[in-house]
PDB file of N, CA and C in Angstrom:
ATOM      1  N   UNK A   1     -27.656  86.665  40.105  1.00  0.00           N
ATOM      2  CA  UNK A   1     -26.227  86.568  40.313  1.00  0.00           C
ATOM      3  C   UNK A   1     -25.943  85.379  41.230  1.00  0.00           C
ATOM      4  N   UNK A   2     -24.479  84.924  40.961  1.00  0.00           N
ATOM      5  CA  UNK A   2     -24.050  83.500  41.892  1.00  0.00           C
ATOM      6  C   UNK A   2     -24.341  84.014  43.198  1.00  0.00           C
ATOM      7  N   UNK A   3     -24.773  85.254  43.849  1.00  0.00           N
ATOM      8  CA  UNK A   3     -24.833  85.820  45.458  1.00  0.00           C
ATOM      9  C   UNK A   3     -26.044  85.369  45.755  1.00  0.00           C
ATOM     10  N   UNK A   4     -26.868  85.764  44.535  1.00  0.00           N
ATOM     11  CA  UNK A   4     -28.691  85.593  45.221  1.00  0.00           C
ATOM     12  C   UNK A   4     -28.896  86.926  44.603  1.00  0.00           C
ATOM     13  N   UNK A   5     -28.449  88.094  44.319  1.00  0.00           N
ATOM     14  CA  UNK A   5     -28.870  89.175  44.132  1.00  0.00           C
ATOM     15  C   UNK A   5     -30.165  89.445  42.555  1.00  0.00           C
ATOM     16  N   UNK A   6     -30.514  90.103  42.329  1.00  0.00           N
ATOM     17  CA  UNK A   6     -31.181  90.230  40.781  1.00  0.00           C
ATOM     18  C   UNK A   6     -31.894  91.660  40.304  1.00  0.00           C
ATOM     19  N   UNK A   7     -31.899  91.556  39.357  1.00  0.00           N
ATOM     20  CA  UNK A   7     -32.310  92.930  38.639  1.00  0.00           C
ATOM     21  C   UNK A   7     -33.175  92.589  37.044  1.00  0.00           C
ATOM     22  N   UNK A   8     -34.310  93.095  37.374  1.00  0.00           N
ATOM     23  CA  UNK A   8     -35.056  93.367  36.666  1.00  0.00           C
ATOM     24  C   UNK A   8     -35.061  94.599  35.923  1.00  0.00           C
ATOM     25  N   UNK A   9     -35.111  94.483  34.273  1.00  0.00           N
ATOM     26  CA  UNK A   9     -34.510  95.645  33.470  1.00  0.00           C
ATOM     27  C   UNK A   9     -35.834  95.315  32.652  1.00  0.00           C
ATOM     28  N   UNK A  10     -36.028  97.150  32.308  1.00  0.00           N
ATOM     29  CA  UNK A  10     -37.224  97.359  31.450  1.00  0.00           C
ATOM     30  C   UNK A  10     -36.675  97.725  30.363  1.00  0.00           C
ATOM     31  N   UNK A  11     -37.452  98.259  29.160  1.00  0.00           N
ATOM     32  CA  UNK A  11     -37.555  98.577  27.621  1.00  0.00           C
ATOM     33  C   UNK A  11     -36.654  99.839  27.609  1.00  0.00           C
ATOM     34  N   UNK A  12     -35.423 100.035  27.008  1.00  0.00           N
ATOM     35  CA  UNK A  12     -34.777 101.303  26.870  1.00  0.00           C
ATOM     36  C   UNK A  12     -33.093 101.166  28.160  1.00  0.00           C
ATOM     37  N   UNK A  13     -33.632 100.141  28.903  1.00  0.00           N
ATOM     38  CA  UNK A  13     -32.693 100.538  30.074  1.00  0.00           C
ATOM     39  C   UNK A  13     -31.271  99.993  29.339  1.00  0.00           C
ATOM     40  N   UNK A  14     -30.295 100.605  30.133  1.00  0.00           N
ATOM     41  CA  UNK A  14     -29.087 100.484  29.446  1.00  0.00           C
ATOM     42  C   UNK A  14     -27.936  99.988  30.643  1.00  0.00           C
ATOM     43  N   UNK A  15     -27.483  98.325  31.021  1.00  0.00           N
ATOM     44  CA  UNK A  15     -27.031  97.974  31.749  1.00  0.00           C
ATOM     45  C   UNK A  15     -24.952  97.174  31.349  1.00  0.00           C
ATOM     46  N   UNK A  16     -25.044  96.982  32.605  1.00  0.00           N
ATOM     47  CA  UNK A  16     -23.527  96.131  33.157  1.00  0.00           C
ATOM     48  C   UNK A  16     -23.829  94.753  33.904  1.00  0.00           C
ATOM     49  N   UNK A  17     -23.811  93.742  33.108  1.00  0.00           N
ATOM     50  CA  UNK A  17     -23.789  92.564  33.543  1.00  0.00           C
ATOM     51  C   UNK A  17     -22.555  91.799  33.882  1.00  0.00           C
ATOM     52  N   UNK A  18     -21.885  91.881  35.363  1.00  0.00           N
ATOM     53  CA  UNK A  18     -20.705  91.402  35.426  1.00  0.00           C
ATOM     54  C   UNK A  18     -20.741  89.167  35.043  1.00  0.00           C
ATOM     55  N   UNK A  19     -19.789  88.747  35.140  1.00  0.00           N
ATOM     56  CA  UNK A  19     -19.594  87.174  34.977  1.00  0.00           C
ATOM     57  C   UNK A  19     -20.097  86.675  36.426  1.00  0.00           C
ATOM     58  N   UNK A  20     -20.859  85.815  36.054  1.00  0.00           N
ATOM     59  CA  UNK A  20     -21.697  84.997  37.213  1.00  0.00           C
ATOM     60  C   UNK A  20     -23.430  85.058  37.508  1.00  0.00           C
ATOM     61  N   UNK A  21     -23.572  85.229  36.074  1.00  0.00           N
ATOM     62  CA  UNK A  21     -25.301  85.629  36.076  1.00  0.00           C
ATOM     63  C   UNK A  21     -25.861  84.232  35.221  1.00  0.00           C
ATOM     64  N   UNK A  22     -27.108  84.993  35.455  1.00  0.00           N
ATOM     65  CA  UNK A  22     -28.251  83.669  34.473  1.00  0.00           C
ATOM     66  C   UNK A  22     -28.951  84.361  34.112  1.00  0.00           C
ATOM     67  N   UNK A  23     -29.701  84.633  33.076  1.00  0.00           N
ATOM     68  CA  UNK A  23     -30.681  85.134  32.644  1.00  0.00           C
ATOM     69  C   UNK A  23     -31.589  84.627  31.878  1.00  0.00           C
ATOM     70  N   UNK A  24     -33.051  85.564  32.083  1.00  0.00           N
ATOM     71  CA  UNK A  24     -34.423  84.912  31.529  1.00  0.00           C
ATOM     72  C   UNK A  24     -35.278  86.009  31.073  1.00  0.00           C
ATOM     73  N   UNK A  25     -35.840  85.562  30.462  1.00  0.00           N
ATOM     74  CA  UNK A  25     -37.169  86.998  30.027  1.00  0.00           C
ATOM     75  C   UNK A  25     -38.719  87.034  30.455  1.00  0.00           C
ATOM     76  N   UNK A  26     -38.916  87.435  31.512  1.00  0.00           N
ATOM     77  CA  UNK A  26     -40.667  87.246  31.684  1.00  0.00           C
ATOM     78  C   UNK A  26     -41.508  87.914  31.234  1.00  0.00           C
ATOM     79  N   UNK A  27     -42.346  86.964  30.733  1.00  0.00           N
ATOM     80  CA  UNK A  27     -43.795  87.496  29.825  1.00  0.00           C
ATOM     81  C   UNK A  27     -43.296  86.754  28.309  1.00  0.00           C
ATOM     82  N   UNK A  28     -44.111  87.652  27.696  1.00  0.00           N
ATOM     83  CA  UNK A  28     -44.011  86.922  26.137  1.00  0.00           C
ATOM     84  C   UNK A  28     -43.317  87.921  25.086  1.00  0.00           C
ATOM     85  N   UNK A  29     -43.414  88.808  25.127  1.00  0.00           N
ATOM     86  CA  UNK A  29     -42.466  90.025  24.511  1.00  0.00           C
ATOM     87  C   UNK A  29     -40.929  89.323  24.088  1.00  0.00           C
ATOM     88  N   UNK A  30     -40.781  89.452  22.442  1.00  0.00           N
ATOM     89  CA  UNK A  30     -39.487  89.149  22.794  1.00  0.00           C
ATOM     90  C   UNK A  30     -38.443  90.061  22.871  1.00  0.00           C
ATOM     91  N   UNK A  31     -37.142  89.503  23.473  1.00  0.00           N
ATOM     92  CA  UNK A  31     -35.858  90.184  24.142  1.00  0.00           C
ATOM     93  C   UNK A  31     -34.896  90.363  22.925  1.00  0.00           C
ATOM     94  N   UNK A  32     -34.848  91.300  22.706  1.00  0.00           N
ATOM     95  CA  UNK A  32     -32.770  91.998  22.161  1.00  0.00           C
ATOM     96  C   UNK A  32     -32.764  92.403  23.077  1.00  0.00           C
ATOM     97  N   UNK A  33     -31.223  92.714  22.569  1.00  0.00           N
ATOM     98  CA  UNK A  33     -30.344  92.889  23.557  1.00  0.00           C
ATOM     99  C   UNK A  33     -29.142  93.684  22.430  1.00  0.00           C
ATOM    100  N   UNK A  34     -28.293  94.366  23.141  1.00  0.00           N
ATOM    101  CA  UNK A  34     -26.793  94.641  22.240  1.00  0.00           C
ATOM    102  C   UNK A  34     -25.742  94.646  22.955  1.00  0.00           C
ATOM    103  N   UNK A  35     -25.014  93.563  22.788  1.00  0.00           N
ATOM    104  CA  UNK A  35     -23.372  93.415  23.394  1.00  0.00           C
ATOM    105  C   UNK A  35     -22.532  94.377  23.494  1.00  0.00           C
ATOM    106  N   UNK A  36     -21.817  94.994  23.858  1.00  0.00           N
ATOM    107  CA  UNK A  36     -20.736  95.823  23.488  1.00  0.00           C
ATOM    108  C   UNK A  36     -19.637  95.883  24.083  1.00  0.00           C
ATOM    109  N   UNK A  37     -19.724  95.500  25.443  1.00  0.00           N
ATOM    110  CA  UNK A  37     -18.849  95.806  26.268  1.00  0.00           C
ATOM    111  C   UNK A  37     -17.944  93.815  26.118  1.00  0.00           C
ATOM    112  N   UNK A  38     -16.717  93.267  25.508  1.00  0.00           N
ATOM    113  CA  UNK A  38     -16.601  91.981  25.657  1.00  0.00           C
ATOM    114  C   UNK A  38     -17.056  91.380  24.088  1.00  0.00           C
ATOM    115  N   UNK A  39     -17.109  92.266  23.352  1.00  0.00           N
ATOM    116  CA  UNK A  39     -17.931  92.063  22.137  1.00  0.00           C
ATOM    117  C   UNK A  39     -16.247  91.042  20.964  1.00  0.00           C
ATOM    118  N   UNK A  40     -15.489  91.377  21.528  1.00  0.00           N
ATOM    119  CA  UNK A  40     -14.304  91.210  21.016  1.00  0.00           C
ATOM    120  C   UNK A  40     -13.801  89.576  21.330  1.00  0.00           C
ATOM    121  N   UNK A  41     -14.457  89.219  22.806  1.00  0.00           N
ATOM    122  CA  UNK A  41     -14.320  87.739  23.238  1.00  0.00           C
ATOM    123  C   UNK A  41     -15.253  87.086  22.976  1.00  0.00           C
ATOM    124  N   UNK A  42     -16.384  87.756  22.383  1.00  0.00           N
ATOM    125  CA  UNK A  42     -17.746  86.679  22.579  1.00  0.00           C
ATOM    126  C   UNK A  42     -17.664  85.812  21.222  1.00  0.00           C
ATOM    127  N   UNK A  43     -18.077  84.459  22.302  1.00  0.00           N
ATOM    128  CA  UNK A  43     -18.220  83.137  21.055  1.00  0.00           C
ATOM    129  C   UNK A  43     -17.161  82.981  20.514  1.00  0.00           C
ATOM    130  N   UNK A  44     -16.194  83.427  21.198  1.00  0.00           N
ATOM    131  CA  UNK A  44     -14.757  83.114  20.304  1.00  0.00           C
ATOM    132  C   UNK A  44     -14.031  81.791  21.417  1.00  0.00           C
ATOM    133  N   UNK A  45     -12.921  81.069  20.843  1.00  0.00           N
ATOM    134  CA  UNK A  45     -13.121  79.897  21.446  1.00  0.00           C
ATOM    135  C   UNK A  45     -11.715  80.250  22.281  1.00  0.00           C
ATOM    136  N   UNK A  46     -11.981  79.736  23.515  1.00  0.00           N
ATOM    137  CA  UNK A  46     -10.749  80.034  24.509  1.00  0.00           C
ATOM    138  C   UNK A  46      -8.929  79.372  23.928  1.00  0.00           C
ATOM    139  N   UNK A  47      -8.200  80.351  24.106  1.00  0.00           N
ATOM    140  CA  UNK A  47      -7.019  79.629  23.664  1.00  0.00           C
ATOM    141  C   UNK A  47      -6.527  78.113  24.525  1.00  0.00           C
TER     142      UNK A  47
END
């Protein structure tokens, strides 16, 4: 997070990512994921 803060999420966990993050995946496993929450704004182009 823009604070310094961070969270590490395992296989199954089910989270809230507020605006102001970065994210990465460690190890080699690859990452899904499922949107839902904002699913209505995403990739859509700002008015």
């Amino acid at each position: 997070m823009q604070d310094g803060r961070y969270y590490e999420m395992h296989a199954g966990d089910l989270f809230y990512i507020g605006p102001g993050h970065d994210s990465w995946v460690v190890g080699d496993e690859p990452y899904v994921s499922l949107h839902f929450l904002g699913a209505e704004r995403y990739a859509q182009p700002h008015p």
